[in-house]
N, C-alpha and C. Protein backbone atom coordinates (compact mmCIF):
# COMPACT_ATOMS: atom_id res chain seq x y z
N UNK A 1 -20.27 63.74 -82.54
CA UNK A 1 -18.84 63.64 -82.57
C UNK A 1 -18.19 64.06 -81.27
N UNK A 2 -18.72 65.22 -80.92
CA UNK A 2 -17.94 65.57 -79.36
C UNK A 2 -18.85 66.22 -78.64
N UNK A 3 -19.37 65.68 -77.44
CA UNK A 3 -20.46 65.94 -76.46
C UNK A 3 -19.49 67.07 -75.42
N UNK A 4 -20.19 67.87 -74.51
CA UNK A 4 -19.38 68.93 -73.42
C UNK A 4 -20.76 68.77 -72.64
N UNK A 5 -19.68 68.53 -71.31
CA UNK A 5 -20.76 68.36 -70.02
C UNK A 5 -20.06 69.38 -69.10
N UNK A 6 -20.76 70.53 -69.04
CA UNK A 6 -19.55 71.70 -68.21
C UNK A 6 -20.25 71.09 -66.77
N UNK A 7 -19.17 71.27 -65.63
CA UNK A 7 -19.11 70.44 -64.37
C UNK A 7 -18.82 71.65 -62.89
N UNK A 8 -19.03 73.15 -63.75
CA UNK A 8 -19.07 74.08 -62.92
C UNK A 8 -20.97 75.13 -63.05
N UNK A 9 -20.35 75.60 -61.80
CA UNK A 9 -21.85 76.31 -61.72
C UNK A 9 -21.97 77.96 -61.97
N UNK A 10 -20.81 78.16 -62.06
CA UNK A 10 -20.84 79.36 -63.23
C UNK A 10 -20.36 79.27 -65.02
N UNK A 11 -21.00 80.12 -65.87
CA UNK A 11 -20.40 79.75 -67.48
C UNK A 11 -19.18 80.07 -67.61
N UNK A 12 -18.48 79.39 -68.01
CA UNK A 12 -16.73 79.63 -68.16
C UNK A 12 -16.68 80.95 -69.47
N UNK A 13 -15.74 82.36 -69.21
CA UNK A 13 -15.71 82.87 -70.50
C UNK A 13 -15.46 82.41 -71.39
N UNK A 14 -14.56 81.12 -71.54
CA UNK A 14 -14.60 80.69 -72.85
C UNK A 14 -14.03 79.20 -72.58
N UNK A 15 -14.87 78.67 -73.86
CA UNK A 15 -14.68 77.17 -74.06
C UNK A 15 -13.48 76.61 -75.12
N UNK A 16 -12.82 75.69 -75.14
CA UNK A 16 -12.13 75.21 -76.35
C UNK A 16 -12.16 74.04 -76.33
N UNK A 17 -12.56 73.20 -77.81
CA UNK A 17 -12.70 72.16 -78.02
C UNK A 17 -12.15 71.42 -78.90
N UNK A 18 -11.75 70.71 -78.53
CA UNK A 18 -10.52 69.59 -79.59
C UNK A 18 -11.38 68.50 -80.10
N UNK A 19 -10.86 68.04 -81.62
CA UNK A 19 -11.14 67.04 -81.91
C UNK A 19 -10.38 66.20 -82.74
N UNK A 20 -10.54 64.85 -82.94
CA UNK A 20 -9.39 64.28 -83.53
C UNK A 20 -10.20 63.79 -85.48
N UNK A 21 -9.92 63.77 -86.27
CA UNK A 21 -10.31 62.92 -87.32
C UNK A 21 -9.23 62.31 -88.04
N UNK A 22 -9.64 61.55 -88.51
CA UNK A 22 -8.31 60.07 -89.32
C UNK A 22 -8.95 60.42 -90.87
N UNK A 23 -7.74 60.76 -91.14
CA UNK A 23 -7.75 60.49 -92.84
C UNK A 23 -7.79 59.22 -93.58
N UNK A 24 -7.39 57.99 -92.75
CA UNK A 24 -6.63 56.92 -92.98
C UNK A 24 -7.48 56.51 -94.31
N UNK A 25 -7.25 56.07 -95.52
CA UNK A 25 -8.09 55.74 -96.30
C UNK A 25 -8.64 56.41 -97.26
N UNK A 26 -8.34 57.66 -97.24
CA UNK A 26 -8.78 58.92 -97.94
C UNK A 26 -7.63 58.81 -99.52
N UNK A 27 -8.05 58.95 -100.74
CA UNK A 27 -6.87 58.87 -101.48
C UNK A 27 -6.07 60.35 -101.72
N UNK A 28 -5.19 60.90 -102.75
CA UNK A 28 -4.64 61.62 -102.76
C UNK A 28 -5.73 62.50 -103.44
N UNK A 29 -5.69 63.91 -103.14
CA UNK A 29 -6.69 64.78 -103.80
C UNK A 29 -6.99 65.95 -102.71
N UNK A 30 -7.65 66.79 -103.23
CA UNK A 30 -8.03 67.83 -102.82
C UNK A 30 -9.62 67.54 -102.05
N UNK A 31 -10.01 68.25 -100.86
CA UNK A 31 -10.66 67.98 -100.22
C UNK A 31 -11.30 69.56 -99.20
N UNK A 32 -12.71 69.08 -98.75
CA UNK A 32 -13.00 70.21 -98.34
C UNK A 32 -13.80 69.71 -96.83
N UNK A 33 -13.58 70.03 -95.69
CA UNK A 33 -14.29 69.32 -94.29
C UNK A 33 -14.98 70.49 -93.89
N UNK A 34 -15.96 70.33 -93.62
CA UNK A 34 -16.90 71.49 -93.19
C UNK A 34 -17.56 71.02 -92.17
N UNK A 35 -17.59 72.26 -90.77
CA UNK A 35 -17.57 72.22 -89.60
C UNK A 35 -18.68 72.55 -89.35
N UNK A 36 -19.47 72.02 -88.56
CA UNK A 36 -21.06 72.67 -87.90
C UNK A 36 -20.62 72.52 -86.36
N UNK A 37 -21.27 73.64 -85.99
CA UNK A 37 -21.17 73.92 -84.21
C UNK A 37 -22.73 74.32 -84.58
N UNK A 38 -23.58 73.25 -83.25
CA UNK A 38 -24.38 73.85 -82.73
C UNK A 38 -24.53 73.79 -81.05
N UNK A 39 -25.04 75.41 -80.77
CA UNK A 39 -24.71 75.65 -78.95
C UNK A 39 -25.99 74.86 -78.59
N UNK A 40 -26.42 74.17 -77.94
CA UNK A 40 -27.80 73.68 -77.73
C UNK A 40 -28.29 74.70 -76.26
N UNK A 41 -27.18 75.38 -75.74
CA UNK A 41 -27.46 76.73 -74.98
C UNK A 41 -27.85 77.93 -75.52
N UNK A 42 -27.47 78.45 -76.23
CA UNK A 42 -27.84 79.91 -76.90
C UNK A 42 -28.59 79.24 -77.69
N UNK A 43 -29.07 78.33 -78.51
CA UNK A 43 -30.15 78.10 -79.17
C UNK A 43 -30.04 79.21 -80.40
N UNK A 44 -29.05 79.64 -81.08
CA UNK A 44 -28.69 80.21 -82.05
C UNK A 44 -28.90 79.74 -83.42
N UNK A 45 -28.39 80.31 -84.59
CA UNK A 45 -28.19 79.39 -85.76
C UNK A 45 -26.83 78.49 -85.44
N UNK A 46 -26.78 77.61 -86.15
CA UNK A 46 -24.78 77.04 -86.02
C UNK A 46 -24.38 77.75 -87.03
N UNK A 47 -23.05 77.49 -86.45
CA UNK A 47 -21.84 78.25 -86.79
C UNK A 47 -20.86 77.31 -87.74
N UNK A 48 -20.91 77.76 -88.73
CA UNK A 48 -20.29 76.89 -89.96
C UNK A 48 -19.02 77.54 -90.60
N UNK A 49 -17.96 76.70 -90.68
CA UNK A 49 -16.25 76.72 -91.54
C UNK A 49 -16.59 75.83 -92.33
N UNK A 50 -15.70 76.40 -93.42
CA UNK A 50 -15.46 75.16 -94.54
C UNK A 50 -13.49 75.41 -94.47
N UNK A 51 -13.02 74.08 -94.45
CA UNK A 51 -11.21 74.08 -94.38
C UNK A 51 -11.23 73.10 -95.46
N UNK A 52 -10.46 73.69 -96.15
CA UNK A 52 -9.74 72.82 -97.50
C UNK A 52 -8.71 72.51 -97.19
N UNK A 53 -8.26 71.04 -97.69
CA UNK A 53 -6.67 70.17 -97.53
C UNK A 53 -6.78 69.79 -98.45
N UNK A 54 -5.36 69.42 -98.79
CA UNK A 54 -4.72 68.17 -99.81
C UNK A 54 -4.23 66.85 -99.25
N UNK A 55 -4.52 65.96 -99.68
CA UNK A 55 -3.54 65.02 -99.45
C UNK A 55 -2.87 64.72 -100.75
N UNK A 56 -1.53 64.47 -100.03
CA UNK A 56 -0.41 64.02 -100.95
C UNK A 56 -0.10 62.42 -100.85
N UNK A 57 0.20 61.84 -102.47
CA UNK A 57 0.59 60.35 -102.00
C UNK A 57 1.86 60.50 -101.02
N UNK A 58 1.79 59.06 -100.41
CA UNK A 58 3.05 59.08 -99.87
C UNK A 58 4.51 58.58 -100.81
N UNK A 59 5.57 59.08 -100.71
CA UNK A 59 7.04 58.39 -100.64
C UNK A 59 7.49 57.39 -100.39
N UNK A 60 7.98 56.34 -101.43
CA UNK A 60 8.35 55.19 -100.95
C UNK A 60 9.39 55.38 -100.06
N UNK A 61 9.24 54.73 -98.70
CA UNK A 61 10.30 54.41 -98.03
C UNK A 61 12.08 54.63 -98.31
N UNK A 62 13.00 55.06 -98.51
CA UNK A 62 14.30 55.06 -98.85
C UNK A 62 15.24 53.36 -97.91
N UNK A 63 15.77 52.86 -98.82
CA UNK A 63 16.10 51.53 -98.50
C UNK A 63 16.89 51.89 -97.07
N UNK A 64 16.73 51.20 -96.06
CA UNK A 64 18.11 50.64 -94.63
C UNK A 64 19.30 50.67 -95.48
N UNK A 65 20.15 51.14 -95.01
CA UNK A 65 21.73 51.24 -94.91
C UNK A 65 21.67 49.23 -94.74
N UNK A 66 23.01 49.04 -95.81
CA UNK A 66 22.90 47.27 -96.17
C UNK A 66 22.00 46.43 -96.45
N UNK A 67 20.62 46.87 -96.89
CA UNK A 67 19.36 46.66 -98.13
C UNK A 67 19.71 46.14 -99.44
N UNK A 68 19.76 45.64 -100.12
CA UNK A 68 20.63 45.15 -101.20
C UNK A 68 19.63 45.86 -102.60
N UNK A 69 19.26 46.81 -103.46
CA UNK A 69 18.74 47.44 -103.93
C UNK A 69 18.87 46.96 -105.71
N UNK A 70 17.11 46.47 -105.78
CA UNK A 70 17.44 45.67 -107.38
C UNK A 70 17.11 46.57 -108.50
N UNK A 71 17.55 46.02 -109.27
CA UNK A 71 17.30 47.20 -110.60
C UNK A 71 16.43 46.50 -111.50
C-alpha cells in the first residue's frame, strides 16, 4: 500500500506517513480497518491498530430553489 524510500544518509528522528483509502462502495454499517506496520529496518514484530467507523446512508439532496417538488 505505501512503500518509503528515505533519500538521506542519516535516520530522520521521526517519520510520518499518510495514506489515502476510498470507502466508495462500502454500504451503511459499522466497520472495523485494522492497520499493520511492518519496519523492514528494525526487523521487529508489526505494529498493529484496530479503528472502528460508521458509515451513515447518505441524505437525499434538498431540491434547487425553483425545482418544482411532486407529491
Amino acid at each position: 500500500m505505501l512503500d518509503y524510500h528515505p533519500k538521506s544518509t542519516k535516520p530522520p528522528a521521526l517519520i510520518y506517513l499518510r495514506n489515502t483509502i476510498s470507502l466508495k462502495g462500502l454500504k451503511p454499517g459499522d466497520y472495523e480497518l485494522i492497520i499493520i506496520l511492518h519496519d523492514e529496518i528494525a526487523k521487529g514484530p508489526p505494529a498493529t491498530q484496530a479503528v472502528k467507523f460508521r458509515v451513515i446512508p447518505t441524505l437525499a439532496p434538498a431540491p434547487a430553489s425553483g425545482d418544482k417538488v411532486t407529491r
